[in-house]
Protein backbone atom coordinates (compact mmCIF):
# COMPACT_ATOMS: atom_id res chain seq x y z
CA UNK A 1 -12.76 -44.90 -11.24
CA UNK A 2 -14.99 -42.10 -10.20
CA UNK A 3 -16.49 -39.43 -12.84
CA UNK A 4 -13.73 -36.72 -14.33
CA UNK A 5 -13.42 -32.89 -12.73
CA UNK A 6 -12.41 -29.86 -14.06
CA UNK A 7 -10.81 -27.10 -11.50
CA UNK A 8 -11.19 -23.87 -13.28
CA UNK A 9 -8.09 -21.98 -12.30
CA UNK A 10 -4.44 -22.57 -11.40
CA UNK A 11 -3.90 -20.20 -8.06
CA UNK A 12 -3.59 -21.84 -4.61
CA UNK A 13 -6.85 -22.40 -4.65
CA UNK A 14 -7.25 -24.46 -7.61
CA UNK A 15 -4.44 -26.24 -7.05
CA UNK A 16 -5.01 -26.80 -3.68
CA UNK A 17 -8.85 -28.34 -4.63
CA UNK A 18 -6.84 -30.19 -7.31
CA UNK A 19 -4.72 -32.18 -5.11
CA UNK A 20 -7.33 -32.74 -2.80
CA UNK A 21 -9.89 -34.34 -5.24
CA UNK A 22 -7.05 -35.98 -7.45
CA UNK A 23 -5.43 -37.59 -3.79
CA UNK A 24 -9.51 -38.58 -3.07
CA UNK A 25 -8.58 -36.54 0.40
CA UNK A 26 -11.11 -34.98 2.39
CA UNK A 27 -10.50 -34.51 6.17
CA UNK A 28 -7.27 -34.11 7.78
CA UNK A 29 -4.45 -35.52 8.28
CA UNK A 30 -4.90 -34.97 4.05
CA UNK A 31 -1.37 -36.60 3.78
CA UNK A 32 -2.99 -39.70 4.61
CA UNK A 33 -4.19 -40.71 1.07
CA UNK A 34 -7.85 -42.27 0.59
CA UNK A 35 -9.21 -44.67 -2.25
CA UNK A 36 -9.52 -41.56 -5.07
CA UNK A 37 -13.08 -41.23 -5.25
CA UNK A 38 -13.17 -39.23 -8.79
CA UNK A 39 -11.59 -39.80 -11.82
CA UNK A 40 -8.71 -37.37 -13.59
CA UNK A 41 -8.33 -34.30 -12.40
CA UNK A 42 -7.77 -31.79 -15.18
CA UNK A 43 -7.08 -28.03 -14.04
CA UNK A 44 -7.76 -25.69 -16.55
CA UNK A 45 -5.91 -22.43 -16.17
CA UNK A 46 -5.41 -19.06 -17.98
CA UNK A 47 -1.76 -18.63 -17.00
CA UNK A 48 0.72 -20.88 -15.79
CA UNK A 49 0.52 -21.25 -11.68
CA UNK A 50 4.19 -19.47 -11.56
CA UNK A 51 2.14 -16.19 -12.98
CA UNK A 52 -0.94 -16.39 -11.33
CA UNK A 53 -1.73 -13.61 -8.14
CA UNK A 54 -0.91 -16.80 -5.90
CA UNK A 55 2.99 -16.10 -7.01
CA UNK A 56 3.24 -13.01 -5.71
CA UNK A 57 1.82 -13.44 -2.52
CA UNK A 58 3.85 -12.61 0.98
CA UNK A 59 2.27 -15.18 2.17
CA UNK A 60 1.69 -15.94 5.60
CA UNK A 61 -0.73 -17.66 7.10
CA UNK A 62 -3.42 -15.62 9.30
CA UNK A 63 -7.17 -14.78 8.42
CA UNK A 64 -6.72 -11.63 7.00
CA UNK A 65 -9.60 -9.79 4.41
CA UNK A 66 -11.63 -12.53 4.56
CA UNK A 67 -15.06 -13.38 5.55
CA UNK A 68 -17.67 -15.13 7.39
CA UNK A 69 -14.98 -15.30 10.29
CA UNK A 70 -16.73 -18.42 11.73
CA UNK A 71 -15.95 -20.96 8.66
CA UNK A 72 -13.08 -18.97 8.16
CA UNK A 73 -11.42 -20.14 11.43
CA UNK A 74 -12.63 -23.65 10.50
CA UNK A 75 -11.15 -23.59 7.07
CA UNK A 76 -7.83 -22.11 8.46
CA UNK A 77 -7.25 -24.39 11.16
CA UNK A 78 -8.02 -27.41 9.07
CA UNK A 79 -5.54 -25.49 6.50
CA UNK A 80 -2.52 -25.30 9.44
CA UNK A 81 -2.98 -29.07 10.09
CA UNK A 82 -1.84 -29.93 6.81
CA UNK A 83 0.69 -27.19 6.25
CA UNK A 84 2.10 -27.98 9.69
CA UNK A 85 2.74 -31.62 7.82
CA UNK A 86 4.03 -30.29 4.67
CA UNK A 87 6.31 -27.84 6.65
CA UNK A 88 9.02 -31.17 7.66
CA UNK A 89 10.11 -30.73 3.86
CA UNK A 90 10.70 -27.35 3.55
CA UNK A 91 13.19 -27.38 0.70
CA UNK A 92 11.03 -29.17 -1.41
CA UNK A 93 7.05 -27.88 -0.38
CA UNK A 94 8.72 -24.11 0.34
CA UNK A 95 6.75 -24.21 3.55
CA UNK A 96 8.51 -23.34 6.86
CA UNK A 97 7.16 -22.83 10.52
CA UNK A 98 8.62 -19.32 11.31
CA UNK A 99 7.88 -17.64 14.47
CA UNK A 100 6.80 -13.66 14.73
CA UNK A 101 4.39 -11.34 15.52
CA UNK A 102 1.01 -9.91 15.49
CA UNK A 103 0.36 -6.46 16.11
CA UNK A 104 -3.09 -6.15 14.28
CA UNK A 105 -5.57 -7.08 16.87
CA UNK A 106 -8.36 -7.30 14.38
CA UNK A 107 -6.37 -9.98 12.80
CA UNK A 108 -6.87 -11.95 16.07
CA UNK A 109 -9.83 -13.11 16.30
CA UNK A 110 -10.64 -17.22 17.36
CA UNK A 111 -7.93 -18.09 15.22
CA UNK A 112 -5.12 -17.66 17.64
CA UNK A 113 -7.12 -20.13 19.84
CA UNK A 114 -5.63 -22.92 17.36
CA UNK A 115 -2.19 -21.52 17.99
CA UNK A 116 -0.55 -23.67 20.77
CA UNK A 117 2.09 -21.56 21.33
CA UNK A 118 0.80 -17.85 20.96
CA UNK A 119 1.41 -15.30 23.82
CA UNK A 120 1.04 -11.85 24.37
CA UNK A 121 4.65 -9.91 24.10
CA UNK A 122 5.77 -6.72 24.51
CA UNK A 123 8.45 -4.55 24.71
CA UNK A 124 8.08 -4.09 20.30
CA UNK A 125 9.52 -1.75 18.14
CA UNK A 126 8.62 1.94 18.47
CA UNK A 127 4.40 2.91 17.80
CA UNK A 128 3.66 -0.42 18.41
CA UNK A 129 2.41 -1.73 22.06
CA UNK A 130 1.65 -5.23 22.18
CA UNK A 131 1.09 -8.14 19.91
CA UNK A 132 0.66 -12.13 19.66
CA UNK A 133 3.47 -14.00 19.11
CA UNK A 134 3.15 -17.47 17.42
CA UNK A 135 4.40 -20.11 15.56
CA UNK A 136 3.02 -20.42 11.99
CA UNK A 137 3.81 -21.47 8.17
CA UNK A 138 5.41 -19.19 6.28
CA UNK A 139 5.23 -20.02 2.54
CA UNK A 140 7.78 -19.62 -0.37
CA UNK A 141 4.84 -18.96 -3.16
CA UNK A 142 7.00 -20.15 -6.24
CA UNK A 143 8.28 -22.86 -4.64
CA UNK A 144 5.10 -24.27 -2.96
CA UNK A 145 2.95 -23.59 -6.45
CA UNK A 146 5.87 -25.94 -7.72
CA UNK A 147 5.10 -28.76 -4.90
CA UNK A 148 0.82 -28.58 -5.58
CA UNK A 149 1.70 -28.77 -9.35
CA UNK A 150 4.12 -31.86 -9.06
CA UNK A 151 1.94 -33.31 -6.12
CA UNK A 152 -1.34 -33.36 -8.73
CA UNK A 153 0.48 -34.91 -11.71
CA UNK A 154 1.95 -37.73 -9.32
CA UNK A 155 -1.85 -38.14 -8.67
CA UNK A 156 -2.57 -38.57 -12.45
CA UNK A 157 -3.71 -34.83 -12.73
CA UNK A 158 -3.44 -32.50 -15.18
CA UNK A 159 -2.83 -28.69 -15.99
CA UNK A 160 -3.94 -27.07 -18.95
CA UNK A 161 -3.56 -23.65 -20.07
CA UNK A 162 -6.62 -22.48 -21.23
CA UNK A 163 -8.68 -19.45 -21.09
CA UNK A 164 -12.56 -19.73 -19.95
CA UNK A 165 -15.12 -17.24 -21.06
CA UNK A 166 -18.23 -19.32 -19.71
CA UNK A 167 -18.20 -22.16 -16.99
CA UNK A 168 -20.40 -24.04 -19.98
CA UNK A 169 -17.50 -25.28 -21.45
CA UNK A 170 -16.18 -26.96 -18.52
CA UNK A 171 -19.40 -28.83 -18.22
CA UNK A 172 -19.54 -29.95 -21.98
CA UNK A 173 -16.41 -31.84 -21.04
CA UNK A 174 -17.01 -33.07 -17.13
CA UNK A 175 -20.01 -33.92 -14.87
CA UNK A 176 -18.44 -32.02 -12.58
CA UNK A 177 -16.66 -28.63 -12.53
CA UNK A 178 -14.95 -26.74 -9.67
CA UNK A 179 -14.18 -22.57 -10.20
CA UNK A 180 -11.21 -21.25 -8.37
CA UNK A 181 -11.38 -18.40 -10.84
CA UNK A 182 -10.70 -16.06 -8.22
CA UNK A 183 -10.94 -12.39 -9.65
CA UNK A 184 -11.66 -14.09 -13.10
CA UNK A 185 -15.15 -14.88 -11.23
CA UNK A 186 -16.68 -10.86 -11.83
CA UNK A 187 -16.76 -12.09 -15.49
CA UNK A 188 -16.96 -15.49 -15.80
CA UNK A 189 -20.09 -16.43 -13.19
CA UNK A 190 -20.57 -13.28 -13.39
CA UNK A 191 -20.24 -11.63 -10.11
CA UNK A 192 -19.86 -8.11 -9.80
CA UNK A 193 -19.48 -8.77 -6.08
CA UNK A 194 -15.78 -9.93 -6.49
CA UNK A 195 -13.22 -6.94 -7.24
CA UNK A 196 -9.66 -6.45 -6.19
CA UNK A 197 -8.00 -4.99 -3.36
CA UNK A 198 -4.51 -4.44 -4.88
CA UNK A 199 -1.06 -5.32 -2.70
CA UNK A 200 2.26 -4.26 -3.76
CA UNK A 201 5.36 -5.86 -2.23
CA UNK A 202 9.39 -4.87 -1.99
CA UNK A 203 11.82 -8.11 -2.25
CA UNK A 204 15.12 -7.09 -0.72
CA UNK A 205 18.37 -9.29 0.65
CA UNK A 206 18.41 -10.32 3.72
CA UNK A 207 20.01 -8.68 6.18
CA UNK A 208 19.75 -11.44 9.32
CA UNK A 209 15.90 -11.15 9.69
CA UNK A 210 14.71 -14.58 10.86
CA UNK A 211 11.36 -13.98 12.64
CA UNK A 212 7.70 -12.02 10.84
CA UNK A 213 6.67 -9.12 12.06
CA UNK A 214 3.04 -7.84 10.78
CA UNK A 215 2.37 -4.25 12.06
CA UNK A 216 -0.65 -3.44 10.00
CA UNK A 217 -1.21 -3.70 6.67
CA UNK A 218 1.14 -1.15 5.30
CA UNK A 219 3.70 -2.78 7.07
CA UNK A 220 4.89 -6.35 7.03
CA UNK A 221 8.56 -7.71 7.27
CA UNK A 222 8.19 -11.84 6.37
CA UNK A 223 11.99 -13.37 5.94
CA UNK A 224 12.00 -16.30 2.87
CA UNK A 225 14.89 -18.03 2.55
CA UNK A 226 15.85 -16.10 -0.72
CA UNK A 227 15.16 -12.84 0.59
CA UNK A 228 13.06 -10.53 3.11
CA UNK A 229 9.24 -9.71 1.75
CA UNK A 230 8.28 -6.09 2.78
CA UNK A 231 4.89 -4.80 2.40
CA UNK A 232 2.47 -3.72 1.90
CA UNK A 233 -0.79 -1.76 0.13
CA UNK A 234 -4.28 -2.61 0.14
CA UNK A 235 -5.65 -0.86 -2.12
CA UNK A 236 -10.15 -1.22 -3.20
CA UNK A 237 -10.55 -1.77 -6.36
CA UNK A 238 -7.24 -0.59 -7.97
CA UNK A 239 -6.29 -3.10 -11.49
CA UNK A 240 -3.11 -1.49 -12.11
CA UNK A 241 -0.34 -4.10 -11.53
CA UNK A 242 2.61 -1.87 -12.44
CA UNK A 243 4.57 -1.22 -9.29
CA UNK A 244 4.83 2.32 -8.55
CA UNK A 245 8.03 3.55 -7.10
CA UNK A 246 7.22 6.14 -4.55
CA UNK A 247 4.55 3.33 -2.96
CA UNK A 248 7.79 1.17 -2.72
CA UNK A 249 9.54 3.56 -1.03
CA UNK A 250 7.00 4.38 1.69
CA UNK A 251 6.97 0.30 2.37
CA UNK A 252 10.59 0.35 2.74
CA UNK A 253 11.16 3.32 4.93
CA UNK A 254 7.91 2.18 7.00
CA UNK A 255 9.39 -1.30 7.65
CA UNK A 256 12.82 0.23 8.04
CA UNK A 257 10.78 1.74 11.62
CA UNK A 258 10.50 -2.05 12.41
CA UNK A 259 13.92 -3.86 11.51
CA UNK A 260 16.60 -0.66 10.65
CA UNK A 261 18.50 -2.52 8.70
CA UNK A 262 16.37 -2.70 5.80
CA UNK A 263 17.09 0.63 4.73
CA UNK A 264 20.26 0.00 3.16
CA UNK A 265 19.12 -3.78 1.73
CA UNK A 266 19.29 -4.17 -1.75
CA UNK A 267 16.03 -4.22 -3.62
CA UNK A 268 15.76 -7.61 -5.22
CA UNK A 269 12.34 -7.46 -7.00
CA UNK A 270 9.00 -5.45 -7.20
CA UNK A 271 5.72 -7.15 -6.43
CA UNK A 272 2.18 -6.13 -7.34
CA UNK A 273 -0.62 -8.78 -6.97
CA UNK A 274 -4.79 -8.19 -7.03
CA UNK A 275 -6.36 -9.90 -4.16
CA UNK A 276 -9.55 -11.49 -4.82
CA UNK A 277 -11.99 -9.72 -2.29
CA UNK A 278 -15.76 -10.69 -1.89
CA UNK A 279 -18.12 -9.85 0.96
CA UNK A 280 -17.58 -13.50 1.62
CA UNK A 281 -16.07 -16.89 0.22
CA UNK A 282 -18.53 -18.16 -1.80
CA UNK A 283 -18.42 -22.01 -1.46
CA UNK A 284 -21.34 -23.69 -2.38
CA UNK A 285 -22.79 -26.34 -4.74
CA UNK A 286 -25.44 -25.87 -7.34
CA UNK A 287 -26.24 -27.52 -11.21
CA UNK A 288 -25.21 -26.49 -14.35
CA UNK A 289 -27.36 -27.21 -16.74
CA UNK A 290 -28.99 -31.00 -16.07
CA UNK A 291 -26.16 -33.07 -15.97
CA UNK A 292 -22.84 -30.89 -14.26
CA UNK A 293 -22.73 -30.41 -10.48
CA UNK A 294 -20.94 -26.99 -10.39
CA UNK A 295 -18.88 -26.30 -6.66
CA UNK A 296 -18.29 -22.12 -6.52
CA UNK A 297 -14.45 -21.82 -4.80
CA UNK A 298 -13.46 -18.43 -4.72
CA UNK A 299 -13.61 -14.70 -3.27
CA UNK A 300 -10.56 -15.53 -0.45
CA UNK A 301 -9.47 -12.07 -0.04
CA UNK A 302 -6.22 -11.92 1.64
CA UNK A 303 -6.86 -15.49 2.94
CA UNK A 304 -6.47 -17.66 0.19
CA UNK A 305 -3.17 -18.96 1.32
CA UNK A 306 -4.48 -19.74 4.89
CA UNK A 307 -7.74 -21.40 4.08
CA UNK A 308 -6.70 -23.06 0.99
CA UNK A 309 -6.95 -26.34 2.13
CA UNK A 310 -10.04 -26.33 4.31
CA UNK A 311 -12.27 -24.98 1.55
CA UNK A 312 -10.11 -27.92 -0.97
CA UNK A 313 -11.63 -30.49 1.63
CA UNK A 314 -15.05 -28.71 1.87
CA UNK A 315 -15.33 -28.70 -2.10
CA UNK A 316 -14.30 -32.60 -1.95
CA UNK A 317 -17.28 -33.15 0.78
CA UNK A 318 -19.50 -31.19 -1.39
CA UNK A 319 -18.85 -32.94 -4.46
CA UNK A 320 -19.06 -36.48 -2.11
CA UNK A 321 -22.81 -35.34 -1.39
């Protein structure tokens, strides 16, 4: 039995890191379990995972806001590998392989190399010219957060709520300490670098939509099996997380340009959710103190869906070293 770990933070990104280390999986195909190589897994996490920004998110999965694009392909593609496994549950993981398209073409980039069946398409909905179509997972956030949380106990994790003013305490209780803290991060390393780039999101019924359609990032249409996510904002370094009501009207009538139908669809639920933006992902080892080995998980952006699980198996390689 290998020494304990303590994930700060409960997001997809914790939990994601969780499973990995708790599993003892590094490299993919991650559902193929290895001897565990560390001990119990505890995550320690201010909020429940059901409340965390990770809940709220669209979530699709495509680099988008985050950086350096190079490991960020590698982290993503490694990421699509697994999800592609997860997806042949989809009732119980809340992962699905949805087709759609990509209109953004600085949301391209090397990642649609790793897409086996994107093409170019045409012939899309008014103001928009061409875009990559493509096959990718399309997650159900409270559902999935569900499947990681019930996936690390069946590996003899833990979750603990608990709120963490200095990374110290972690390392009085574990040699080694992993922080997903996400936004928490501007405080608790502290980084001032982290901040938020704020999204809010419209929930309505579903009207027949069965494909994605992302036409920029004030508007999104992503079908979930319990309604159509509409979005979106992106605004720098706005905290509020009340939802304001003419911003959800703009996101409806803008996506009602894409799919006219969702103009009359009943609003189900108001979303508002602070990305975690850095310059870049910071994911790298260093010591706390003598005796901790400290792994730094966090500033994903609008990618922390997509390359969850690469950086979860770069953190396990890191702590392996």
């Amino acid at each position: 039995m290998g020494a304990e770990v303590i994930v700060v933070g409960g997001g997809v990104i914790g939990l994601s890191t969780a499973v990995v280390l708790a599993e003892g999986g590094v490299g993919p195909p991650l559902l193929e379990r290895k001897p565990r190589a560390w001990g119990r897994v505890r995550v320690w996490s201010k909020e429940p995972p059901a409340q965390t920004t990770s809940a709220v998110a669209g979530a699709i999965c495509w680099p988008y806001r985050i950086e350096p694009l190079d490991k960020v392909v590698d982290w993503s593609v490694r990421s699509l590998r697994v999800y592609e496994q997860i997806a042949a549950s989809p009732e119980e993981s809340g992962v699905r392989l949805v087709t759609g398209v990509m209109t953004d073409a600085s949301m391209l980039g090397a990642w649609a190399g790793a897409l086996t069946d994107a093409r170019t398409v045409t012939g899309l909905p008014q103001g928009y010219e061409q875009g990559l179509q493509a096959t990718v997972p399309v997650l159900d956030m409270p559902v999935y957060l569900r499947y990681l949380a019930h996936r690390l106990l069946a590996a003899g994790g833990v979750i603990e709520e608990r709120t963490v003013t200095d990374l110290a305490e972690a390392a009085a209780e574990a040699p080694a300490v992993v922080n997903c803290s996400g936004l928490g991060a501007r405080g608790l390393v502290p980084d001032e670098s982290v901040h938020p780039v704020r999204g809010q999101l419209v929930v309505v019924e579903n009207p027949g939509i069965d494909r994605w359609f992302v036409g920029g990032t004030q508007a999104y249409v992503i079908p979930h099996p319990r309604g159509v996510v509409l979005g979106g904002t992106a605004d720098e370094d706005d905290w509020n997380l009340e939802p304001d009501p003419a911003t959800a009207a703009g996101i409806v009538r803008r996506c009602s340009r894409i799919h006219p139908e969702l103009a009359g669809a009943r609003v189900l639920e108001h979303r508002v959710g602070l990305r975690p933006a850095r310059p870049s992902v910071r994911l790298e080892r260093e010591l706390l103190g003598r005796d901790t080995v400290l792994v730094h998980n966090y500033g994903h952006g609008g990618g922390g869906v997509t390359a969850a699980w690469g950086c979860a198996q770069h953190v396990a390689e890191l702590l392996d070293r």
